[in-house]
C-alpha atoms as a PDB file:
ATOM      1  CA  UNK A   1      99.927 110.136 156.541  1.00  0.00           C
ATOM      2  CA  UNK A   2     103.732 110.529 156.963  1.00  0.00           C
ATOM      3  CA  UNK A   3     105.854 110.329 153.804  1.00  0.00           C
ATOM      4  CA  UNK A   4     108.893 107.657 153.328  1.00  0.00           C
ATOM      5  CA  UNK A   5     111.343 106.577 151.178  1.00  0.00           C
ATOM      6  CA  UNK A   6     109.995 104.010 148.829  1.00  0.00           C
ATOM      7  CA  UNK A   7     111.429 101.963 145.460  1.00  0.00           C
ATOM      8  CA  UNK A   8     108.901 101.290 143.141  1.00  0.00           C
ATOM      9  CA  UNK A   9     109.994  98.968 140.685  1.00  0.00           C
ATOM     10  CA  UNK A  10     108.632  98.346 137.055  1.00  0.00           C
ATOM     11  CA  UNK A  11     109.378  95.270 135.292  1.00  0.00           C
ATOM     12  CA  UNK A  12     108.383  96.502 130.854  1.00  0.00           C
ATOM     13  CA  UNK A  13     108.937  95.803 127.355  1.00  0.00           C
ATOM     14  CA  UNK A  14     111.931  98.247 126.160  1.00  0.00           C
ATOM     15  CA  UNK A  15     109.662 100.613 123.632  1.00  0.00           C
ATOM     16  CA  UNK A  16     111.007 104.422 122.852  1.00  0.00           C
ATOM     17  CA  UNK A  17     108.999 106.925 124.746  1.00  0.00           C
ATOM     18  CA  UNK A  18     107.552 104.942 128.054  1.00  0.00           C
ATOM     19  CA  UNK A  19     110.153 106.515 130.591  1.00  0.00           C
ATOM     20  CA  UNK A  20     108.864 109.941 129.424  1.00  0.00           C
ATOM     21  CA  UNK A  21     105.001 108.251 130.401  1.00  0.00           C
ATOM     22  CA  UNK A  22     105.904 106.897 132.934  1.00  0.00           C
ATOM     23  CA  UNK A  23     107.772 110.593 134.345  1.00  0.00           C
ATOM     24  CA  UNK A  24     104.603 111.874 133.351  1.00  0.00           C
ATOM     25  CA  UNK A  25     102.266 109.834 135.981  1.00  0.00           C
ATOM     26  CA  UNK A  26     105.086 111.465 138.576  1.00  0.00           C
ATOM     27  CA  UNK A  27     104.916 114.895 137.414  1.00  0.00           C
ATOM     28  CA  UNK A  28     100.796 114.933 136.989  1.00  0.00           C
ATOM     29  CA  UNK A  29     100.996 114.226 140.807  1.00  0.00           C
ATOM     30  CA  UNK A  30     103.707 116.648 141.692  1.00  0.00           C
ATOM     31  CA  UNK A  31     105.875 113.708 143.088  1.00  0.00           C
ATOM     32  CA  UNK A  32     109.880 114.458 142.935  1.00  0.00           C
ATOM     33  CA  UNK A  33     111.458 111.799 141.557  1.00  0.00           C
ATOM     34  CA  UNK A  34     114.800 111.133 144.277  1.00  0.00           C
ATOM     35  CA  UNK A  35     116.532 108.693 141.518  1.00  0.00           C
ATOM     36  CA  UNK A  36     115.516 106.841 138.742  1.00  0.00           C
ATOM     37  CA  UNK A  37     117.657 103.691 137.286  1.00  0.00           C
ATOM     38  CA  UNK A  38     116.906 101.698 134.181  1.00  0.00           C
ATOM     39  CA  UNK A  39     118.626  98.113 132.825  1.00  0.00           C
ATOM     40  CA  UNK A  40     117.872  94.560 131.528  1.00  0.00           C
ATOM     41  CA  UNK A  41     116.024  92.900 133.794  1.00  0.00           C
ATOM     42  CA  UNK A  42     116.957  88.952 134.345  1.00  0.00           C
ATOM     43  CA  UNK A  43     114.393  88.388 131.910  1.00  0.00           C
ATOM     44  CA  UNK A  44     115.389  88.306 128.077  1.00  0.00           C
ATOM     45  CA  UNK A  45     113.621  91.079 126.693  1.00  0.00           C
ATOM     46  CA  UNK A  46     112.451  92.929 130.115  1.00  0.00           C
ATOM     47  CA  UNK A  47     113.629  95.947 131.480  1.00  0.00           C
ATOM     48  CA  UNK A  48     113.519  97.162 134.799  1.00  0.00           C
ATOM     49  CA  UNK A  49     112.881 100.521 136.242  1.00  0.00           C
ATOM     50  CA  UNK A  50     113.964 101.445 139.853  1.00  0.00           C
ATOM     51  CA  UNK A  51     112.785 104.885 140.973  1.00  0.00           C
ATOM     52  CA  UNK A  52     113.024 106.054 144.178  1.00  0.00           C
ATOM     53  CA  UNK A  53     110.389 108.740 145.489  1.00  0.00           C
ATOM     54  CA  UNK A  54     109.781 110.080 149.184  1.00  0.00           C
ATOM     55  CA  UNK A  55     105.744 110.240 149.335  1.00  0.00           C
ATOM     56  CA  UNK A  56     102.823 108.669 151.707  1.00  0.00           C
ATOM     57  CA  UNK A  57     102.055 105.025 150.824  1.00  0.00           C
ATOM     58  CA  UNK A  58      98.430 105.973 149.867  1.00  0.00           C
ATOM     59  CA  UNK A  59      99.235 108.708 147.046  1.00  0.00           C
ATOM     60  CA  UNK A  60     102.701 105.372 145.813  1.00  0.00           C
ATOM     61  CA  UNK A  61     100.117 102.832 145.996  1.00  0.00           C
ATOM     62  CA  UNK A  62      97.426 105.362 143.108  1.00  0.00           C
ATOM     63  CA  UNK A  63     100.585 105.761 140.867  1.00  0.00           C
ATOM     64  CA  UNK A  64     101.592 102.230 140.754  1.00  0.00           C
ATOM     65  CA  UNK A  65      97.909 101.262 139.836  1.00  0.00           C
ATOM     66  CA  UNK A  66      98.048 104.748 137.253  1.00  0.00           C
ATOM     67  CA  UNK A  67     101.728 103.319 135.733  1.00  0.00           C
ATOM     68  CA  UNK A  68     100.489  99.293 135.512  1.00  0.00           C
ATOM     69  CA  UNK A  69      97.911 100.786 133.232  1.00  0.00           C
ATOM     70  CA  UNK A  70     100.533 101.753 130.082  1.00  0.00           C
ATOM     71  CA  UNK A  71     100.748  98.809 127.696  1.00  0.00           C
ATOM     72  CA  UNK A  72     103.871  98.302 127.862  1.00  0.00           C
ATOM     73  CA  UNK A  73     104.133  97.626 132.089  1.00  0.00           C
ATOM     74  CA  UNK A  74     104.342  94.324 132.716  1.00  0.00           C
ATOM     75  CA  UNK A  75     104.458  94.846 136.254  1.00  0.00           C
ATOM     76  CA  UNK A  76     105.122  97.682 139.091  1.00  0.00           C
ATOM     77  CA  UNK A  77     105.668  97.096 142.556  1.00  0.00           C
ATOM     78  CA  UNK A  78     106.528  99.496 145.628  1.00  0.00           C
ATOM     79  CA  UNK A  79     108.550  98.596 148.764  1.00  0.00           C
ATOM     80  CA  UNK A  80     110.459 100.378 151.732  1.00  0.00           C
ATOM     81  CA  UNK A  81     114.077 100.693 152.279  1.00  0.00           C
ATOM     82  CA  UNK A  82     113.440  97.859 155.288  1.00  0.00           C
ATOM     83  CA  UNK A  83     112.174  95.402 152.259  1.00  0.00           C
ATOM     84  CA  UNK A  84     115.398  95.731 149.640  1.00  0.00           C
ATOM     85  CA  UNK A  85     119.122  95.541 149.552  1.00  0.00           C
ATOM     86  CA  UNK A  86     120.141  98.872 147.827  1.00  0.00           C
ATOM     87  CA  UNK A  87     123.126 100.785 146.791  1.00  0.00           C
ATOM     88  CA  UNK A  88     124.082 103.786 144.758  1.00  0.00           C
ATOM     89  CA  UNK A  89     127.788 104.427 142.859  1.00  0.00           C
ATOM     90  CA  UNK A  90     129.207 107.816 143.657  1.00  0.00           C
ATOM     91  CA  UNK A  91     132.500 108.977 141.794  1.00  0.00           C
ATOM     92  CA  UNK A  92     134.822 111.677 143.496  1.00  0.00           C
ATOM     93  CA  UNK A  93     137.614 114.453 141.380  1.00  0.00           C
ATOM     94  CA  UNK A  94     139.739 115.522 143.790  1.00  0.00           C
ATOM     95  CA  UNK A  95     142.892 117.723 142.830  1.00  0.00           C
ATOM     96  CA  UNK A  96     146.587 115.201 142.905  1.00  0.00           C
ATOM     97  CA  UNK A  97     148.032 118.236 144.934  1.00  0.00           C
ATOM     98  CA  UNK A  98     145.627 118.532 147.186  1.00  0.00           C
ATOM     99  CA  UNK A  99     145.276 114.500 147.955  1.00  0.00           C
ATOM    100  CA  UNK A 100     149.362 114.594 148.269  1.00  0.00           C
ATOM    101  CA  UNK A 101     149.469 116.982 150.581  1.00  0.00           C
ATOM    102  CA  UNK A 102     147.077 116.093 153.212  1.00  0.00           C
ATOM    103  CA  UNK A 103     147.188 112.552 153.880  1.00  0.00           C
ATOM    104  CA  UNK A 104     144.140 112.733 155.864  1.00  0.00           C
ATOM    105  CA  UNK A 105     142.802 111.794 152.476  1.00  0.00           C
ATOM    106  CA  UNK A 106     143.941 108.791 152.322  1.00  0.00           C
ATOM    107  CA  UNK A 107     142.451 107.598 155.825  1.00  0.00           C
ATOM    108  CA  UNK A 108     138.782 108.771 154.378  1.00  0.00           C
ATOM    109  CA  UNK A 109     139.388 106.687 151.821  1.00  0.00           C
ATOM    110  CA  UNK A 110     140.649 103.392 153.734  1.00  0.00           C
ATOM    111  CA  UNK A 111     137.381 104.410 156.562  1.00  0.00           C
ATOM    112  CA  UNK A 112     134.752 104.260 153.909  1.00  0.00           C
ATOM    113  CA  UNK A 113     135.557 101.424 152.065  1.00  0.00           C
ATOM    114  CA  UNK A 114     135.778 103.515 148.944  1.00  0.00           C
ATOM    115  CA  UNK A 115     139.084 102.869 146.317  1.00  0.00           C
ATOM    116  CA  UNK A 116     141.174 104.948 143.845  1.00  0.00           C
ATOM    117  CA  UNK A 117     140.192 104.178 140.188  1.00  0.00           C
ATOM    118  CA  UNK A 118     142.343 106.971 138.056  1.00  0.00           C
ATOM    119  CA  UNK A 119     145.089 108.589 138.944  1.00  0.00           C
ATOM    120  CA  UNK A 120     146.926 111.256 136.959  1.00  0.00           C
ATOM    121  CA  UNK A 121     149.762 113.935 137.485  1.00  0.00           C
ATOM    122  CA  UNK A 122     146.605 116.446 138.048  1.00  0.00           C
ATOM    123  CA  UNK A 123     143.873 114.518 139.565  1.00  0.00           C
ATOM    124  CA  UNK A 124     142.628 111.173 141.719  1.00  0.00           C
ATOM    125  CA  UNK A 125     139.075 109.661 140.947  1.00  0.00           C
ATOM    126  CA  UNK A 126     137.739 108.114 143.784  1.00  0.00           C
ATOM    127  CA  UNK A 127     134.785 105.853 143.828  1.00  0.00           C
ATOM    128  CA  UNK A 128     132.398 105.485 146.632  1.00  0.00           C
ATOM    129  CA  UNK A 129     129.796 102.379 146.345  1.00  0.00           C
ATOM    130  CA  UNK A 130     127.049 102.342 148.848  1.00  0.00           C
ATOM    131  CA  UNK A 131     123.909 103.780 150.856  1.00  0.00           C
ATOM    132  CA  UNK A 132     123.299 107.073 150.140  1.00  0.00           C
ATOM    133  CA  UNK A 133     123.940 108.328 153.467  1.00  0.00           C
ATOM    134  CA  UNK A 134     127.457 106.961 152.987  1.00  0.00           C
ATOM    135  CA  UNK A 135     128.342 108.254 149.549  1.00  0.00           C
ATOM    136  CA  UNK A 136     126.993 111.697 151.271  1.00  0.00           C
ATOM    137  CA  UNK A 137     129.624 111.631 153.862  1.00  0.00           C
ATOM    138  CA  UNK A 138     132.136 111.208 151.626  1.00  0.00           C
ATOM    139  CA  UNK A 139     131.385 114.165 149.333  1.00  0.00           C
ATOM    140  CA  UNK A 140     131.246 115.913 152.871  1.00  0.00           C
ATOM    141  CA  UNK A 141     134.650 115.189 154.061  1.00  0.00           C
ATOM    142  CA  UNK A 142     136.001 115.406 150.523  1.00  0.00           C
ATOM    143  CA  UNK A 143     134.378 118.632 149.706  1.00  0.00           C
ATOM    144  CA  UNK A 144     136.793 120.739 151.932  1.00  0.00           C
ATOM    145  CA  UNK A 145     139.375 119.619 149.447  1.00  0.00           C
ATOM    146  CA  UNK A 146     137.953 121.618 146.831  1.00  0.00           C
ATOM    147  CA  UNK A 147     136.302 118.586 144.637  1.00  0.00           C
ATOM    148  CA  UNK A 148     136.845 119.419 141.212  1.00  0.00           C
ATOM    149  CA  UNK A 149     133.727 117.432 140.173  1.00  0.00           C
ATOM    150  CA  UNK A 150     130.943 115.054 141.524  1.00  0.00           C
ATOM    151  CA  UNK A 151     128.697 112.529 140.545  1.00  0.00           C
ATOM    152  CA  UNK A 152     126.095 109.506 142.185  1.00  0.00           C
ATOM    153  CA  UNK A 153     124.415 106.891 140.318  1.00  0.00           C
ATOM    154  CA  UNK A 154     120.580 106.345 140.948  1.00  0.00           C
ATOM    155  CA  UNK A 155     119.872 103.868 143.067  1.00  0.00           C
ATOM    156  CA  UNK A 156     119.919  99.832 142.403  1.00  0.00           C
ATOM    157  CA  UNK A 157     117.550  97.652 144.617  1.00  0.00           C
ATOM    158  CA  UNK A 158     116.366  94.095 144.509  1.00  0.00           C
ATOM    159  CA  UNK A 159     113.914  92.761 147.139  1.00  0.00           C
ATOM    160  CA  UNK A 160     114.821  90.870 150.148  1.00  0.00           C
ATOM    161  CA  UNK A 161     112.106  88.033 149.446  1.00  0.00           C
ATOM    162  CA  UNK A 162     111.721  86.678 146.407  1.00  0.00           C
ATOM    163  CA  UNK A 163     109.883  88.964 143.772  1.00  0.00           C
ATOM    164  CA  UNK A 164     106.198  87.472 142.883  1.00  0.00           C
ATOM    165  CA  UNK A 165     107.028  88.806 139.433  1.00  0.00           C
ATOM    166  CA  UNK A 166     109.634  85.628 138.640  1.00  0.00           C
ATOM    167  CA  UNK A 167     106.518  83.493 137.162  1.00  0.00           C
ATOM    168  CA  UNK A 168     104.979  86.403 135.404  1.00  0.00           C
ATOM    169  CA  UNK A 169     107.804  87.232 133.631  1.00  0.00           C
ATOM    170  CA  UNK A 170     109.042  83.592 132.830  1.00  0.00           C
ATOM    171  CA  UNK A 171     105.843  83.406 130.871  1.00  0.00           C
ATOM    172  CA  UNK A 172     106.352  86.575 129.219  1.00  0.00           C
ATOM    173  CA  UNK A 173     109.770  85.064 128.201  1.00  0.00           C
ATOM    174  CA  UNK A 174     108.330  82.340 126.799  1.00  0.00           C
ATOM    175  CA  UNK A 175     105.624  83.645 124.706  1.00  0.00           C
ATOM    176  CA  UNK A 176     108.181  86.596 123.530  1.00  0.00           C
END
């Protein structure tokens, strides 16, 4: 079977301990984790875990099934990238004399969509919100530069259709 990308996401209770468990499942089945996210869900009380992984959909579909079984999953799903709206954050150091003095800078900046968010005598921050592929090709271009340091958010992701978890977890809201 030929491995994709896929998001599995895992609506839980917020107890100490269950992101090292749930690593674990990954780790016992020498999957790589690509990114792993964690917030409130829209549910009082429920988090929500997006990881990303590249693996066949046979070996995903085992540790979703192995990671519903911890007491404190609610519910896991998987999905490909063709089922969810994603994006990832990426924030970019870049030297003030080196952004002043090449204004080719400036165009990457206006051709990606990205925007300044600090600026000092002795450095920019740049911010870069998007696909992966795009936040990539901006550390690319910016890297000749001489980036003075780097850094991407894991990915975010909700579904295209509507989750079949909304019920589920409106009744654990309600008995919570």
């Amino acid at each position: 079977m030929e491995k994709k990308d896929y998001t599995i996401s895992i609506y839980t209770e917020n107890n100490v301990g269950l992101l090292s468990r749930i690593a674990a499942i990954f780790l016992k089945r020498h999957i790589n984790i690509e990114s792993v996210t964690v917030s409130k869900s829209e549910v009082e009380g429920v988090m929500r875990f997006i990881i990303v992984v590249q693996e066949t959909e046979e070996k995903i579909g085992k540790v979703v099934k192995q990671i519903e079984k911890q007491i404190e999953v609610i519910k896991a799903f998987y999905h490909t990238d063709q089922e969810m709206i994603y994006q990832e954050t990426a924030l970019y150091k870049v030297r003030s004399s080196d952004f002043v003095d090449d204004f080719n800078i400036q165009d990457f900046i206006k051709e990606t969509n990205a925007r300044i968010v600090t600026v000092t005598p002795n450095f920019f921050v740049i911010e870069k919100t998007g696909k992966r592929s795009e936040t990539e090709s901006l550390y690319e271009k910016l890297k000749p530069y001489g980036l003075m340091q780097f850094v991407r958010s894991g990915t975010i992701a909700v579904t295209k259709e509507e989750m079949r978890i909304s019920n589920l977890l409106e009744q654990f809201n309600t008995t919570n």
